[in-house]
Protein backbone atom coordinates (compact mmCIF):
# COMPACT_ATOMS: atom_id res chain seq x y z
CA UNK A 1 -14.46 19.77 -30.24
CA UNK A 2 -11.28 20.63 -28.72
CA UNK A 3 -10.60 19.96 -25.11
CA UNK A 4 -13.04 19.28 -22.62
CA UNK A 5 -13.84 18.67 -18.45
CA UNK A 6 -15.21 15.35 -18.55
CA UNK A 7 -14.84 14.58 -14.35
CA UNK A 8 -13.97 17.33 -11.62
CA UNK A 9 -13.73 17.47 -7.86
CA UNK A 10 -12.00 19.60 -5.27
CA UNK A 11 -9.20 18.86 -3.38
CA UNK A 12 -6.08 20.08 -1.56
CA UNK A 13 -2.97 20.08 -3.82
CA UNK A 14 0.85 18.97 -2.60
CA UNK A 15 3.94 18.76 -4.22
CA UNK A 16 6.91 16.80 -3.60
CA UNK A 17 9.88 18.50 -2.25
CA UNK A 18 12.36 18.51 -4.93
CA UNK A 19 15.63 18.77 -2.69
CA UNK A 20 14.17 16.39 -0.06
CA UNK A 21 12.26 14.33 -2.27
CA UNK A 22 10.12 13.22 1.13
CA UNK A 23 8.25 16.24 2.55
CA UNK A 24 5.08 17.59 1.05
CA UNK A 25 5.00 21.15 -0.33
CA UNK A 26 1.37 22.74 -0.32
CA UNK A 27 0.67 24.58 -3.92
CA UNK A 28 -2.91 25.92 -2.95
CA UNK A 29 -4.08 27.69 0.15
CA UNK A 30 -7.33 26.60 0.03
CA UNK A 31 -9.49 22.93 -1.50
CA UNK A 32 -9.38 24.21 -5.01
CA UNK A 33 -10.76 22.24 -8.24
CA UNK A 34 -8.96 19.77 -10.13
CA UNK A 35 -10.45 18.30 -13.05
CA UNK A 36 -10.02 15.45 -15.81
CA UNK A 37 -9.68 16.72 -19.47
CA UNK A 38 -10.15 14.62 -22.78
CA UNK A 39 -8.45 16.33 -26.33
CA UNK A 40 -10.46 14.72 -29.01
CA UNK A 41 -7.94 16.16 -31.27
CA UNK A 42 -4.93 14.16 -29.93
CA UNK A 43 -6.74 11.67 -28.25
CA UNK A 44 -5.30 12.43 -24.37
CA UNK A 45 -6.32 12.67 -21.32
CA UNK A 46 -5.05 15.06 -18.48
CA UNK A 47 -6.06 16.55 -14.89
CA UNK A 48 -5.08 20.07 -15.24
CA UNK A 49 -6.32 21.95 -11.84
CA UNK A 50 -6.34 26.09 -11.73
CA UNK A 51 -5.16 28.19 -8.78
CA UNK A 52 -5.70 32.48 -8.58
CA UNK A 53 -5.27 33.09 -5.31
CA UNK A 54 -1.16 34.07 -6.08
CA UNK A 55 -2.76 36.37 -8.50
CA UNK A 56 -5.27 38.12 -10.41
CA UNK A 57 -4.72 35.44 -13.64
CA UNK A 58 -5.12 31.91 -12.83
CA UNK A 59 -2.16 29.73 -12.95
CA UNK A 60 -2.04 25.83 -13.66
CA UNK A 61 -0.71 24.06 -10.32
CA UNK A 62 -1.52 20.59 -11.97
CA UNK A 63 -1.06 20.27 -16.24
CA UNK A 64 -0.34 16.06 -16.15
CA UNK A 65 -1.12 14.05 -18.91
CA UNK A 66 -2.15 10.38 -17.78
CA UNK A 67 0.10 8.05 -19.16
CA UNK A 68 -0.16 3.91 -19.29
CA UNK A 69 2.64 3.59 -16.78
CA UNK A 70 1.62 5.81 -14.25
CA UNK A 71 -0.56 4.58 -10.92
CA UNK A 72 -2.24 6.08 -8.74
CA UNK A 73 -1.98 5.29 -5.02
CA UNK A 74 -3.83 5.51 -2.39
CA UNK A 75 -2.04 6.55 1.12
CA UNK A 76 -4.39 6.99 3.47
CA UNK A 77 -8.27 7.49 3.73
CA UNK A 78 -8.33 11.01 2.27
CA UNK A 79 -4.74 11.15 0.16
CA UNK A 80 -3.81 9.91 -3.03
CA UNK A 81 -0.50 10.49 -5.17
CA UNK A 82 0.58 9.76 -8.51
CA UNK A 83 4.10 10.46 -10.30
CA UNK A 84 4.11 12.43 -13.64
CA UNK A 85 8.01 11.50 -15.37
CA UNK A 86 7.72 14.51 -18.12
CA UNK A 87 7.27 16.49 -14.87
CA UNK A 88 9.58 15.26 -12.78
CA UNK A 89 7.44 15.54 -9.88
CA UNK A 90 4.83 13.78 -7.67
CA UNK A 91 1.08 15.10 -6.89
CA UNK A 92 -0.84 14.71 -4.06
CA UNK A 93 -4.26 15.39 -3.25
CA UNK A 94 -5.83 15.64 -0.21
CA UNK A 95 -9.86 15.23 -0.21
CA UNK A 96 -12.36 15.89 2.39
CA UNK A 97 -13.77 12.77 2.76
CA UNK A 98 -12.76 8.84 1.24
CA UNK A 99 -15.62 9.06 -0.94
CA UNK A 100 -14.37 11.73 -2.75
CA UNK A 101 -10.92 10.18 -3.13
CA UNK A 102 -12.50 6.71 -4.04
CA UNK A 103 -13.79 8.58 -6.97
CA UNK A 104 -10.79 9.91 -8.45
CA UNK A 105 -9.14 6.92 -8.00
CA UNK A 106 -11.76 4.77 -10.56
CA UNK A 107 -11.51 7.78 -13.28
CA UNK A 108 -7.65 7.79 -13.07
CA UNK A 109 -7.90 4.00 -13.66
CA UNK A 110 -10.58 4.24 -16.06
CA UNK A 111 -8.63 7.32 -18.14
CA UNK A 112 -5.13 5.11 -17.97
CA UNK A 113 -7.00 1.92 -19.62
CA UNK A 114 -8.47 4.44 -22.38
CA UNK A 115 -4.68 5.89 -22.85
CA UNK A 116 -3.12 2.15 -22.96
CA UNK A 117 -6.45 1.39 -25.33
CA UNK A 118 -6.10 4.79 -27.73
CA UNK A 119 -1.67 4.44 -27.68
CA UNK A 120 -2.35 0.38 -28.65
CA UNK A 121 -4.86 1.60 -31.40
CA UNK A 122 -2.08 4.72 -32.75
CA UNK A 123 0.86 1.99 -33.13
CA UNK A 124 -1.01 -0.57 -35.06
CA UNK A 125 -2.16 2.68 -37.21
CA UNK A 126 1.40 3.71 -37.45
CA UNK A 127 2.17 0.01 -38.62
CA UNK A 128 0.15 -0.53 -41.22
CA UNK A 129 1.11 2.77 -43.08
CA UNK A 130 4.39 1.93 -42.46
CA UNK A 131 4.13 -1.33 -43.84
CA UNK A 132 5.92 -2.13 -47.69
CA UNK A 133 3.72 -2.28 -50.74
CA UNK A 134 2.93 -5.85 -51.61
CA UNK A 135 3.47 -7.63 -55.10
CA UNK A 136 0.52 -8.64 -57.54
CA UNK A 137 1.76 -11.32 -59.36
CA UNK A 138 -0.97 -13.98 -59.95
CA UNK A 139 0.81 -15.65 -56.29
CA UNK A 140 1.76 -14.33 -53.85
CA UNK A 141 5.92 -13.47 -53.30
CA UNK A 142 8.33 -13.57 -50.37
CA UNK A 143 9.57 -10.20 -49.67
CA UNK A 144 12.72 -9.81 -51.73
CA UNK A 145 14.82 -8.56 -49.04
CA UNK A 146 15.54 -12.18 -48.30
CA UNK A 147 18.05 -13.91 -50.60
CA UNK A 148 16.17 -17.14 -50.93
CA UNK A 149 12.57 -15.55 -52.43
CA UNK A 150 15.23 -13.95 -55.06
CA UNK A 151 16.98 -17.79 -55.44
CA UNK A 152 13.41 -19.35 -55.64
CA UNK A 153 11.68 -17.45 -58.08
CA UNK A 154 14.96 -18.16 -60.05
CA UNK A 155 15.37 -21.67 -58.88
CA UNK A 156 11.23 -21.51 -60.50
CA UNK A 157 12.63 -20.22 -63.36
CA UNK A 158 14.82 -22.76 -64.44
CA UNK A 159 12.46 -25.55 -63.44
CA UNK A 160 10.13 -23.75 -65.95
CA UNK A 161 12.82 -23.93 -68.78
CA UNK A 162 14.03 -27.59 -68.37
CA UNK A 163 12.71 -30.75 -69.41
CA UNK A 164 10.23 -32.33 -66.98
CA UNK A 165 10.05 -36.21 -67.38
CA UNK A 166 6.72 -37.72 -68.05
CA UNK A 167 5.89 -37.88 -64.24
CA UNK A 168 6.11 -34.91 -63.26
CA UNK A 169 4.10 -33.11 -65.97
CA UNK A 170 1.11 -35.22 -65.97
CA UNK A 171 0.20 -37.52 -63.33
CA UNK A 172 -2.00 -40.97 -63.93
CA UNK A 173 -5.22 -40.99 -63.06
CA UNK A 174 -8.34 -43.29 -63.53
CA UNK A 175 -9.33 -41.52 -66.66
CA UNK A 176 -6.02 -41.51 -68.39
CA UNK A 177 -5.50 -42.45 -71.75
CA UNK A 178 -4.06 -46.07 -72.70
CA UNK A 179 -0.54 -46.79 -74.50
CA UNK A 180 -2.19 -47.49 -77.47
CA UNK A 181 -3.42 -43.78 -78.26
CA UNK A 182 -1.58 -42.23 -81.32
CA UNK A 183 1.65 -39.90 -81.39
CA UNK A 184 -0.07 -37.27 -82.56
CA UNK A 185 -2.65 -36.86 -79.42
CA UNK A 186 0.09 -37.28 -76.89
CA UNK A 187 2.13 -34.69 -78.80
CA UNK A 188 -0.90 -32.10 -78.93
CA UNK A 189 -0.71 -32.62 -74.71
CA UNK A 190 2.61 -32.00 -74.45
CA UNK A 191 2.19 -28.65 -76.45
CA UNK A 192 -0.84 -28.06 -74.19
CA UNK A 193 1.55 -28.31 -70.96
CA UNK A 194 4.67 -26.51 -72.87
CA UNK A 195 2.35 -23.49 -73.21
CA UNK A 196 1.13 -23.53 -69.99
CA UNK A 197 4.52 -23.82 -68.58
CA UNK A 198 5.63 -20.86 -70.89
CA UNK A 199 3.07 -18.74 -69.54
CA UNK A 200 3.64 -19.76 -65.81
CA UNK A 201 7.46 -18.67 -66.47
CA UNK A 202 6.19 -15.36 -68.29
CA UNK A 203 4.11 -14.50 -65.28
CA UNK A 204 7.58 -15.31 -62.62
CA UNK A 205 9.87 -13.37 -64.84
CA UNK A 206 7.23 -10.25 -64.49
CA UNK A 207 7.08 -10.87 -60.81
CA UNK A 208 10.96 -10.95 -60.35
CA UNK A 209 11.54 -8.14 -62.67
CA UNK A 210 8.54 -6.53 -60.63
CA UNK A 211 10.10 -7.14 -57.53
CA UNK A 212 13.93 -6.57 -58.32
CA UNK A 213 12.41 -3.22 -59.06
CA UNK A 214 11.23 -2.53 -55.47
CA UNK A 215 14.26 -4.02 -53.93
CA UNK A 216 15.83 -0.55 -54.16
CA UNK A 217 12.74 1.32 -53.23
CA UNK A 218 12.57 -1.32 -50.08
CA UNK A 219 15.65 -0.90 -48.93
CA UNK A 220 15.52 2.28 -48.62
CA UNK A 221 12.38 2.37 -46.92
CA UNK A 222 14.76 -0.27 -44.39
CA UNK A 223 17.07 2.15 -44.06
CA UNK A 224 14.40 4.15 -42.56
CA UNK A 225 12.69 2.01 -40.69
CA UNK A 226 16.50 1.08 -38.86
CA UNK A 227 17.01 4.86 -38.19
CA UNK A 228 13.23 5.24 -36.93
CA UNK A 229 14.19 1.82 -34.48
CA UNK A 230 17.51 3.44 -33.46
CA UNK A 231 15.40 6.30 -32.50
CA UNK A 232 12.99 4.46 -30.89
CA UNK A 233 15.35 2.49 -28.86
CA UNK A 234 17.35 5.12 -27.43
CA UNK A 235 13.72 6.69 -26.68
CA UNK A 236 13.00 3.07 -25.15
CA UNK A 237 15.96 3.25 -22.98
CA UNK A 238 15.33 6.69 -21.73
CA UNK A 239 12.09 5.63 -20.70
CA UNK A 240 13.28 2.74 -19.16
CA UNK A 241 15.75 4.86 -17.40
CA UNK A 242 12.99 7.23 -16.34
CA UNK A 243 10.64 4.06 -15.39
CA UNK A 244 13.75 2.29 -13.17
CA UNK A 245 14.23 5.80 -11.64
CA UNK A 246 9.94 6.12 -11.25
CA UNK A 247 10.20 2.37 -9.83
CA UNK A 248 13.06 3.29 -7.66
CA UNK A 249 11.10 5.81 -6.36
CA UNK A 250 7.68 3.72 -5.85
CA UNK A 251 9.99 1.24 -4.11
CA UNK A 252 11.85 4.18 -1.93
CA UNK A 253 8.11 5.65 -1.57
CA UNK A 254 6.88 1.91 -0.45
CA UNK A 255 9.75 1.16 2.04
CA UNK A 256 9.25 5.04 2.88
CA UNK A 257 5.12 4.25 3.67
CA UNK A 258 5.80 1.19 5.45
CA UNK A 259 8.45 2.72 7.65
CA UNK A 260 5.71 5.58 8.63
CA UNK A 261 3.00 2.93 9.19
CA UNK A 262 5.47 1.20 11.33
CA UNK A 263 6.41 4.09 13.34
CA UNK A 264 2.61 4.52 13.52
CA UNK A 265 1.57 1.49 14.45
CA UNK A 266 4.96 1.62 17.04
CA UNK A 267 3.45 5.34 18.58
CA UNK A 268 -0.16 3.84 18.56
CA UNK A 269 1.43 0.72 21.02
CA UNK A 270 3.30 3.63 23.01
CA UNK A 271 -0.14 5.85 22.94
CA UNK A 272 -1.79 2.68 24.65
CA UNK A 273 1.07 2.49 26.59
CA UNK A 274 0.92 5.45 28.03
CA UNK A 275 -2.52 5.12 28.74
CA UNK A 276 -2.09 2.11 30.80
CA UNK A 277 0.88 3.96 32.62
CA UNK A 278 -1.87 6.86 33.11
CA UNK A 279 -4.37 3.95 34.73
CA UNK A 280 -1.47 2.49 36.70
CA UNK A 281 -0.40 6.21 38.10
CA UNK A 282 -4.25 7.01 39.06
CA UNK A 283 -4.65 3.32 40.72
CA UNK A 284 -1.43 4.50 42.02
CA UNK A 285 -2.60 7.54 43.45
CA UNK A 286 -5.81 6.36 45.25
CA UNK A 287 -3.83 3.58 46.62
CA UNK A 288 -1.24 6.44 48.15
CA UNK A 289 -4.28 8.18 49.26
CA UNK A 290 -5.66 5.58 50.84
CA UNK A 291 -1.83 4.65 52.37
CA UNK A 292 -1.85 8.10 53.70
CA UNK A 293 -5.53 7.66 55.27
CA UNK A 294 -4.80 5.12 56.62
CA UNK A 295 -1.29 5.83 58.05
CA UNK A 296 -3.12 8.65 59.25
CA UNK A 297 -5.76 6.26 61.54
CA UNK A 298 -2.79 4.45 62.24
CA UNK A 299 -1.33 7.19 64.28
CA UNK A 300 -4.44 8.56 65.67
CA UNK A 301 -5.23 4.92 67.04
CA UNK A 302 -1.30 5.03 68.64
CA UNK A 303 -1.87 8.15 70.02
CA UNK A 304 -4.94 6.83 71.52
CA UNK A 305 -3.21 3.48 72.48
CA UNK A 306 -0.65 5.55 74.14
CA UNK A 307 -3.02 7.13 75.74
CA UNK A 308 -4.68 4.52 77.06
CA UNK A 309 -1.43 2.57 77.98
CA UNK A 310 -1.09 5.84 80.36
CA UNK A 311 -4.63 5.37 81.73
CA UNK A 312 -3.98 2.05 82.14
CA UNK A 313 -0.48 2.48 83.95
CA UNK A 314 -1.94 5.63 86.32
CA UNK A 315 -5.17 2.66 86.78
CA UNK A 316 -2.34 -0.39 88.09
CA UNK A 317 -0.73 2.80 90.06
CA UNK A 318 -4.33 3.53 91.87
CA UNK A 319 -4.99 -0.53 92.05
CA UNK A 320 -1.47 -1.12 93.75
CA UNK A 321 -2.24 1.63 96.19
CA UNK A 322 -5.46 0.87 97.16
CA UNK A 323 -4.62 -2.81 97.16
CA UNK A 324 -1.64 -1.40 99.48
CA UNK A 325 -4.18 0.15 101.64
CA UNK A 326 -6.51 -2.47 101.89
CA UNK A 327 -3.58 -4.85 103.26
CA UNK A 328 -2.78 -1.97 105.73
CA UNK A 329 -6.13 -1.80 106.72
CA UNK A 330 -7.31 -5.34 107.06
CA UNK A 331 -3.72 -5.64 109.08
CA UNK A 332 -5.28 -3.03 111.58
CA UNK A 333 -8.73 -4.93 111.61
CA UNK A 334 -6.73 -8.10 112.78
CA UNK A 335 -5.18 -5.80 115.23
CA UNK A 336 -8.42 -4.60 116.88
CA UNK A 337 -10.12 -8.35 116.42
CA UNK A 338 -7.29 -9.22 118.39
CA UNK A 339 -7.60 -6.98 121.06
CA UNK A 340 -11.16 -7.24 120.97
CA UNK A 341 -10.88 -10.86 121.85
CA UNK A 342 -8.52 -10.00 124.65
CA UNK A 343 -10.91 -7.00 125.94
CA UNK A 344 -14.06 -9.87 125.79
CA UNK A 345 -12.14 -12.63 127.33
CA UNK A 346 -11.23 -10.01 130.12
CA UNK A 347 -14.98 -8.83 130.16
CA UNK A 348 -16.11 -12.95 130.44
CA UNK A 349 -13.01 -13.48 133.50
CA UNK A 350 -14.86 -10.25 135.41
CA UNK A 351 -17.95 -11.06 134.85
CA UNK A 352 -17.66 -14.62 135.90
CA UNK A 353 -15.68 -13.05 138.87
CA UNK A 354 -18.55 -11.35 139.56
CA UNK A 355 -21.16 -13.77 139.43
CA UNK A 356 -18.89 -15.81 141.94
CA UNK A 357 -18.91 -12.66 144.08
CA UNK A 358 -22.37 -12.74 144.02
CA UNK A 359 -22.92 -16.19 144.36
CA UNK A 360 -20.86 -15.59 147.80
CA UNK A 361 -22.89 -12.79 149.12
């Protein structure tokens, strides 16, 4: 069947800057499609996304092939990243909503348990072809790369050839046979046990023989299998170089998000901050405008209490004078009371005169 799209979406694609290795470098204009691909063929999954907006042809901004060790993180509501090794890169996608991004994030973990699942299913394949031929002697053998199958089939061997005492090649049992039995039946059983012996030791010298004949073959299939394990452990330690210099990164990219959520959560406190300050500066303000109203009654109700003090002092003036005058003229009424009296006791000695004078006439 090929290759196929087996989950697709749309997103905004970024790159990693390579020289920075912190800023984000935009590869499409424009949300553009980036889709999951399964090859039946090899058995691997990748997100390959296509951009033609540079040009008439359509060029691959994403080819990544989802590997066991690679995770994909969630940053934010609406980004996710992920970091490819064989690219030597990291991806991010931005989505238009966290649904979308929610979504990718379950097939990317759902595709990397199928890799793990399908690479675990190729290495036990690759084991068992690998694996030596066995023997098929009528038991079954230790592998004759080891020196002590070789000195036990031999050590077999010789047991086969010598003497056994009575013991060990019959053992008693309720139905035995008593002393008194003849010669000749005991001798007829030990035949029956030499022959059986004979052809146990038959069948070991075929396996030996058997196997001394695929020690050369074996080794040389060791030989192989130590050059293949050479291989695979300098691959191994490659990959472990790659995966301390992916986890260095993760760790760099971790310290890297907390530092940004902590300068986030640092601006959001200064944000508030500022609004309070704002709140403080408009309380502020209507206090100072009602200072200034205020200072401005203030001085209107001085000027008026100055001029009132001025009234009052021009009102004392008027008071003093009049209470001047008054003195002056109750002075002058005391005057004229005065000489009144002296005018009526004057007026009472002439008229009494008078009456006299007419008493006389």
């Amino acid at each position: 069947m090929g290759e196929q799209p087996i989950f697709s979406t749309r997103a905004h694609i970024f790159q990693i800057d390579p020289t920075t290795k912190k800023n984000w470098l935009p590869t499409s204009k424009h949300a553009v499609t980036v889709s999951y691909f399964f090859d039946s063929t090899r058995n691997v999954y990748r997100i390959i996304s296509l951009d033609g907006a540079k040009s008439n042809l359509p060029q691959a901004v994403i080819n990544s092939t989802i590997t066991p060790n690679m995770t994909f993180t969630k940053t934010s509501q609406k980004f996710g990243q992920w970091a490819d090794s064989r690219a030597n890169t990291v991806y991010g996608l931005g989505f238009s909503c966290e649904g979308h991004l929610s979504k990718f994030a379950e097939k990317f973990a759902e595709f990397k348990e199928a890799a793990r699942l399908a690479k675990e299913k190729s290495q036990e394949k690759v084991e068992l072809t690998s694996a030596p031929p066995q023997a098929s002697p009528s038991r079954p053998l230790q592998s004759p790369l080891t020196p002590e199958s070789v000195n036990g089939a031999e050590d077999e061997r010789a047991a086969a050839d010598s003497p056994q005492p009575a013991e060990a090649r019959a053992e008693p049992s309720h139905n035995a046979l008593p002393f008194s039995h003849s010669s000749s039946s005991i001798g007829k059983h030990l035949e029956a046990e030499l022959a059986a012996l004979k052809g146990n030791n038959a069948k070991l010298t075929a396996a030996l023989l058997e196997s001394t004949a695929n020690v050369k073959q074996w080794k040389q299939q060791l030989a192989a299998y130590q050059e293949e394990a050479e291989r695979l452990h300098k691959r191994v330690t490659e990959l472990e170089c790659v995966s301390g210099q992916s986890t260095a990164a993760r760790s760099a990219k971790t310290e890297l998000n907390r530092t940004i959520e902590e300068m986030e959560a640092a601006l959001k406190a200064k944000e508030d901050e500022l609004e309070c300050l704002k709140a403080e500066v408009q309380s502020a303000n209507r206090f100072q405008s009602q200072r200034d109203s205020l200072a401005h009654k203030l001085q209107e109700v001085e000027r008026r209490n100055e001029a009132l003090e001025v009234q009052l002092g021009e009102l004392e003036r008027r008071l003093n004078a009049n209470l001047r005058e008054r003195e002056v003229f109750r002075q002058s009424l005391r005057s004229l009371l005065q000489l009144l009296d002296g005018k009526i006791s004057e007026l009472s000695e002439l008229r009494d005169a008078l009456a006299k004078m007419l008493e006389c006439s």
